[in-house]
C-alpha atoms as a PDB file:
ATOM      1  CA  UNK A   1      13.724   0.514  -0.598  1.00  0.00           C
ATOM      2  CA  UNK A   2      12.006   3.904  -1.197  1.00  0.00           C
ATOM      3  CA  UNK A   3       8.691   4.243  -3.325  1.00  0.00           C
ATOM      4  CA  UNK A   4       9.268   5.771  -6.866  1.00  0.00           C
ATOM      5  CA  UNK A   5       6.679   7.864  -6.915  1.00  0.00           C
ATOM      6  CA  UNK A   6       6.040  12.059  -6.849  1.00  0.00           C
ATOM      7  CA  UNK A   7       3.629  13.520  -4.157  1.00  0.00           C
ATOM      8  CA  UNK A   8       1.363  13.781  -7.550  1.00  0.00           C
ATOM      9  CA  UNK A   9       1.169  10.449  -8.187  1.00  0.00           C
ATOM     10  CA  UNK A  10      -0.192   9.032  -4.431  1.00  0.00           C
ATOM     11  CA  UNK A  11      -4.003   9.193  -3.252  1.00  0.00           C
ATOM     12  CA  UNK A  12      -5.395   8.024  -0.212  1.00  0.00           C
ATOM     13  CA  UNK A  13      -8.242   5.242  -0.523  1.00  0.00           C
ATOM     14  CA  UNK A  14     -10.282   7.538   2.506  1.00  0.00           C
ATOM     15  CA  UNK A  15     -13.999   6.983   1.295  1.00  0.00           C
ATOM     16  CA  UNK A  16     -16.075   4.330   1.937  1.00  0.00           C
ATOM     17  CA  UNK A  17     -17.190   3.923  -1.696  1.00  0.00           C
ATOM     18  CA  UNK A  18     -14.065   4.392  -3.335  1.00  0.00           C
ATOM     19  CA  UNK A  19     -14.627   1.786  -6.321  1.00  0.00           C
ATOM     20  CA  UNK A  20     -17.695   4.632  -7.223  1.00  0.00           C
ATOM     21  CA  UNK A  21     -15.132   7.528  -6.896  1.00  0.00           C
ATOM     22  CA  UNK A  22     -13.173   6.057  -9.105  1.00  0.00           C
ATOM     23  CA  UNK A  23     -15.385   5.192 -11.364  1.00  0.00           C
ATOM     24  CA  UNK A  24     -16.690   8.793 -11.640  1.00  0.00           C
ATOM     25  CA  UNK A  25     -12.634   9.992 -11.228  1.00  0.00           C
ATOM     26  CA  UNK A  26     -10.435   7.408 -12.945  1.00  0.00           C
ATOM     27  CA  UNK A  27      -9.872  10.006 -15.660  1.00  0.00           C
ATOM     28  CA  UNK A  28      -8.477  12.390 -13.050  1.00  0.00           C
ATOM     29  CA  UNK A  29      -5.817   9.414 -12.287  1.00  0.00           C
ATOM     30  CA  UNK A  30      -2.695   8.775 -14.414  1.00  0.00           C
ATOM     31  CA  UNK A  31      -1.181   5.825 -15.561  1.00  0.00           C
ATOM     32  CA  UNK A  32       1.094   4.280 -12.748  1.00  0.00           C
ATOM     33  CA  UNK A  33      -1.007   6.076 -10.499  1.00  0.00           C
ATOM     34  CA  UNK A  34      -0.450   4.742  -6.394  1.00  0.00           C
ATOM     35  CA  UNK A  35      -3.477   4.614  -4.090  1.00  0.00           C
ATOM     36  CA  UNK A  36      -2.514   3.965  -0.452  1.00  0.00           C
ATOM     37  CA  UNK A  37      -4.968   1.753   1.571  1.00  0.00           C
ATOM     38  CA  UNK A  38      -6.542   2.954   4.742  1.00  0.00           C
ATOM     39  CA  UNK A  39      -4.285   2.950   7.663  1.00  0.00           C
ATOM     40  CA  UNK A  40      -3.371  -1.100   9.578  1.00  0.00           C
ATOM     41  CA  UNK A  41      -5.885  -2.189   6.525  1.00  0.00           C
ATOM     42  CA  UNK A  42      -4.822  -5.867   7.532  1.00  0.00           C
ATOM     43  CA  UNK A  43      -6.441  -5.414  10.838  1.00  0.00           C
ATOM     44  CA  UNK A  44      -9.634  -3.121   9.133  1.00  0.00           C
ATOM     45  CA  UNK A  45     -10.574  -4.175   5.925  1.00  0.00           C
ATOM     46  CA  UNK A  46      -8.683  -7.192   5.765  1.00  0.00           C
ATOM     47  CA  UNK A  47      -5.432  -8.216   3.554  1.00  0.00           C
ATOM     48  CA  UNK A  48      -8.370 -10.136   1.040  1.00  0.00           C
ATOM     49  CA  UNK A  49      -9.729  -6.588   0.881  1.00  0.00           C
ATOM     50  CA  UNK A  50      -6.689  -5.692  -0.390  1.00  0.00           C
ATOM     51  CA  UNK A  51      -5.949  -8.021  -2.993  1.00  0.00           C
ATOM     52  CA  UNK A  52      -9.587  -7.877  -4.330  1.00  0.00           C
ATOM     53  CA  UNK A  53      -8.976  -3.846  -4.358  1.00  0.00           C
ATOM     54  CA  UNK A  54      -5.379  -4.230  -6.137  1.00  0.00           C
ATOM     55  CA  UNK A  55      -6.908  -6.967  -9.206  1.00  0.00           C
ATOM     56  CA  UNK A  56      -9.937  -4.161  -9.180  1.00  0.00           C
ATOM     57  CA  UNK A  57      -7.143  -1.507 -10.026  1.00  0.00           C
ATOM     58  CA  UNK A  58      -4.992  -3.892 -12.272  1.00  0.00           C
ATOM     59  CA  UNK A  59      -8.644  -4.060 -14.381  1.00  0.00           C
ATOM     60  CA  UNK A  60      -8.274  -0.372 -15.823  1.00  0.00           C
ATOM     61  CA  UNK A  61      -5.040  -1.153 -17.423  1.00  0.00           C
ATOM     62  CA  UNK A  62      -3.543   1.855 -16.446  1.00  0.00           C
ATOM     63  CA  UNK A  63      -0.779   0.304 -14.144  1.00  0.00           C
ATOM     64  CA  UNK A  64      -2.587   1.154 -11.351  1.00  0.00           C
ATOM     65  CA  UNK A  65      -0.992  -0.030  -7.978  1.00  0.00           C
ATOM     66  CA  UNK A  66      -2.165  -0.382  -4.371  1.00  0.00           C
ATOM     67  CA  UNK A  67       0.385   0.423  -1.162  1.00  0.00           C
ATOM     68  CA  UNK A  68      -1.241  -1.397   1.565  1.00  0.00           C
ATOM     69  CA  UNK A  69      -0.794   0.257   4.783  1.00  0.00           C
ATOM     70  CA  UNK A  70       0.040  -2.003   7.321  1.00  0.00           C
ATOM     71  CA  UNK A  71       1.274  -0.236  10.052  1.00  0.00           C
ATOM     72  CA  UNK A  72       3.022  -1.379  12.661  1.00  0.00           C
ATOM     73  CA  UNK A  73       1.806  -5.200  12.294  1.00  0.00           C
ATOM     74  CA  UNK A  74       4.743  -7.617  10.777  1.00  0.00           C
ATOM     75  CA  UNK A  75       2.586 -10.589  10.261  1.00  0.00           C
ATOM     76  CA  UNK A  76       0.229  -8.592   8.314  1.00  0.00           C
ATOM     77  CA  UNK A  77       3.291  -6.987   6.533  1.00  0.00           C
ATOM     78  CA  UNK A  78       4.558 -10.511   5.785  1.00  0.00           C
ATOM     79  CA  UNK A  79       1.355 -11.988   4.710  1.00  0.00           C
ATOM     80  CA  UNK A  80       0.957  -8.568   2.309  1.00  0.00           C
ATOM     81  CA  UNK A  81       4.125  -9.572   0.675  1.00  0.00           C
ATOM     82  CA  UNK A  82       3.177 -13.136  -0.136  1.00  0.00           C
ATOM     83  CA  UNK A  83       0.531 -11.978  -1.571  1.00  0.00           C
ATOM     84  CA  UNK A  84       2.430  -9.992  -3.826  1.00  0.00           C
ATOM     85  CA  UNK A  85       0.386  -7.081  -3.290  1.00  0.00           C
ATOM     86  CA  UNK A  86       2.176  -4.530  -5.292  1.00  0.00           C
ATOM     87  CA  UNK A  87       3.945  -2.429  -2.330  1.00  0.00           C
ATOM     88  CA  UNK A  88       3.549  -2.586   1.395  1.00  0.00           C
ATOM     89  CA  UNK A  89       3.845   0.906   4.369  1.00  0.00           C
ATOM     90  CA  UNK A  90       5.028  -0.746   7.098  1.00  0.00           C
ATOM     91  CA  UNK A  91       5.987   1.658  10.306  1.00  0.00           C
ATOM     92  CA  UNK A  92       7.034  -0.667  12.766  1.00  0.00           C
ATOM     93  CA  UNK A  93       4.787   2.118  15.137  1.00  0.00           C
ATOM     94  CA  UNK A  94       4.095  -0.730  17.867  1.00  0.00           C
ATOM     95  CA  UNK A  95       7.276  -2.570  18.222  1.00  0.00           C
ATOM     96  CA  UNK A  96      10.284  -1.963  20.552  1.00  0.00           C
ATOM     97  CA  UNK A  97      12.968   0.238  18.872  1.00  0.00           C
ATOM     98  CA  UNK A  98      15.188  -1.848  19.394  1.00  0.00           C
ATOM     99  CA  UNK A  99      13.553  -4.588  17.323  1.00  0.00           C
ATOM    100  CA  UNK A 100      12.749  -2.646  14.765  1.00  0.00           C
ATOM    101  CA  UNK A 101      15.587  -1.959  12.272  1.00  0.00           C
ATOM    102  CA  UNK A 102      15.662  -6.172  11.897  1.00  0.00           C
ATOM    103  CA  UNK A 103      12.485  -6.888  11.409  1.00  0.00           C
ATOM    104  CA  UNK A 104      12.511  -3.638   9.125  1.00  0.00           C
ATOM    105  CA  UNK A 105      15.370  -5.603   7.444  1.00  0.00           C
ATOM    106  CA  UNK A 106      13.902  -8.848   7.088  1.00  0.00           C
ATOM    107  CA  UNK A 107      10.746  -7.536   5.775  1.00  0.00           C
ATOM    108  CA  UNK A 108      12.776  -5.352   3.028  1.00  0.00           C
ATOM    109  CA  UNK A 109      14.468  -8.645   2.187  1.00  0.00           C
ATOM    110  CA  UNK A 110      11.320 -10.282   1.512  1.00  0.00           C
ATOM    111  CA  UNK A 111       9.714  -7.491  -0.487  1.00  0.00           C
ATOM    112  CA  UNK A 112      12.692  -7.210  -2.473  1.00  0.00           C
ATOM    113  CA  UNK A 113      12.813 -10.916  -3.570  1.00  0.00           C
ATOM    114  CA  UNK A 114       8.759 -10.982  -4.618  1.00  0.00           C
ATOM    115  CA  UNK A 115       9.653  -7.090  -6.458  1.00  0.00           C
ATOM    116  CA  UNK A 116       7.328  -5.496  -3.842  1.00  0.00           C
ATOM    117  CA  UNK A 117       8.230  -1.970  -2.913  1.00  0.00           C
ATOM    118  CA  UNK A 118       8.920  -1.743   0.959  1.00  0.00           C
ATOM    119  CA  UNK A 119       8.711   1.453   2.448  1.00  0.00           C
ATOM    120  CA  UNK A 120       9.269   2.198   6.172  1.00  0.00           C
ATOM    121  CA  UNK A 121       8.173   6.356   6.077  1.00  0.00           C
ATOM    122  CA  UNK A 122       4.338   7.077   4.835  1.00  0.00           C
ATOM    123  CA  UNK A 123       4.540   9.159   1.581  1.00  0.00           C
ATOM    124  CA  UNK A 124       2.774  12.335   0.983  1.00  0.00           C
ATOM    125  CA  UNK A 125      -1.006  12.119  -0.241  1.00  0.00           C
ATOM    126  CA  UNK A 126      -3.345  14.372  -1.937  1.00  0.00           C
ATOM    127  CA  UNK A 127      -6.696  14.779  -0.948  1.00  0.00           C
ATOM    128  CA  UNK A 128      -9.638  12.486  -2.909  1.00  0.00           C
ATOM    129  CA  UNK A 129     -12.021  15.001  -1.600  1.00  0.00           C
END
């Protein structure tokens, strides 16, 4: 599944105090606007993190989605999609190659049935700075 999005529609959550860049920013950000979490955030900020960030984003009505970076990590991938965070980056970095393309699979079968976009290559980002 590839993300439907234009390299002017994806921003990198990089800073610390994002929620207070936004705040100052969100009229810099247009509706349907992606924000792509810092990198393995299941093993960082944790996949609560997350979902407290996405229903902080759903709150300015502007169809504002998260893509939680997962990296490498299935379980964290997995546990991303049941949450039914909005769309999931998952690179499959630390597995064997030759594992890969079916867990790849499976995952993209399971994002598919919640509507969660699965994407396997990280998108292009614009800098928050």
């Amino acid at each position: 599944m590839s993300l439907d999005v234009s390299i002017e529609t994806v921003l990198p959550i990089a800073q610390p105090d994002f929620l207070s860049w936004l705040t100052r920013n969100s009229d810099q950000c247009i509706k349907g606007q992606w924000f792509i979490s810092p990198p393995t955030v299941g093993r960082t900020l944790g996949l609560g993190w997350a979902q407290a960030l996405q229903d902080q984003l759903a709150a300015y009505g502007k169809d504002w989605r998260l893509l939680a970076d997962c990296g490498g990590h299935a379980g964290d991938a997995a546990t991303a999609i049941g949450l039914g965070l909005p769309g999931i980056l998952f690179t499959g970095i630390n597995l064997d190659k030759t594992r890969l393309p079916a867990i790849a699979q499976r995952l993209s079968s399971m994002a598919e049935h919640r509507g969660v976009v699965f994407i396997t290559d990280p998108p292009p980002t614009l800098s928050t700075a």
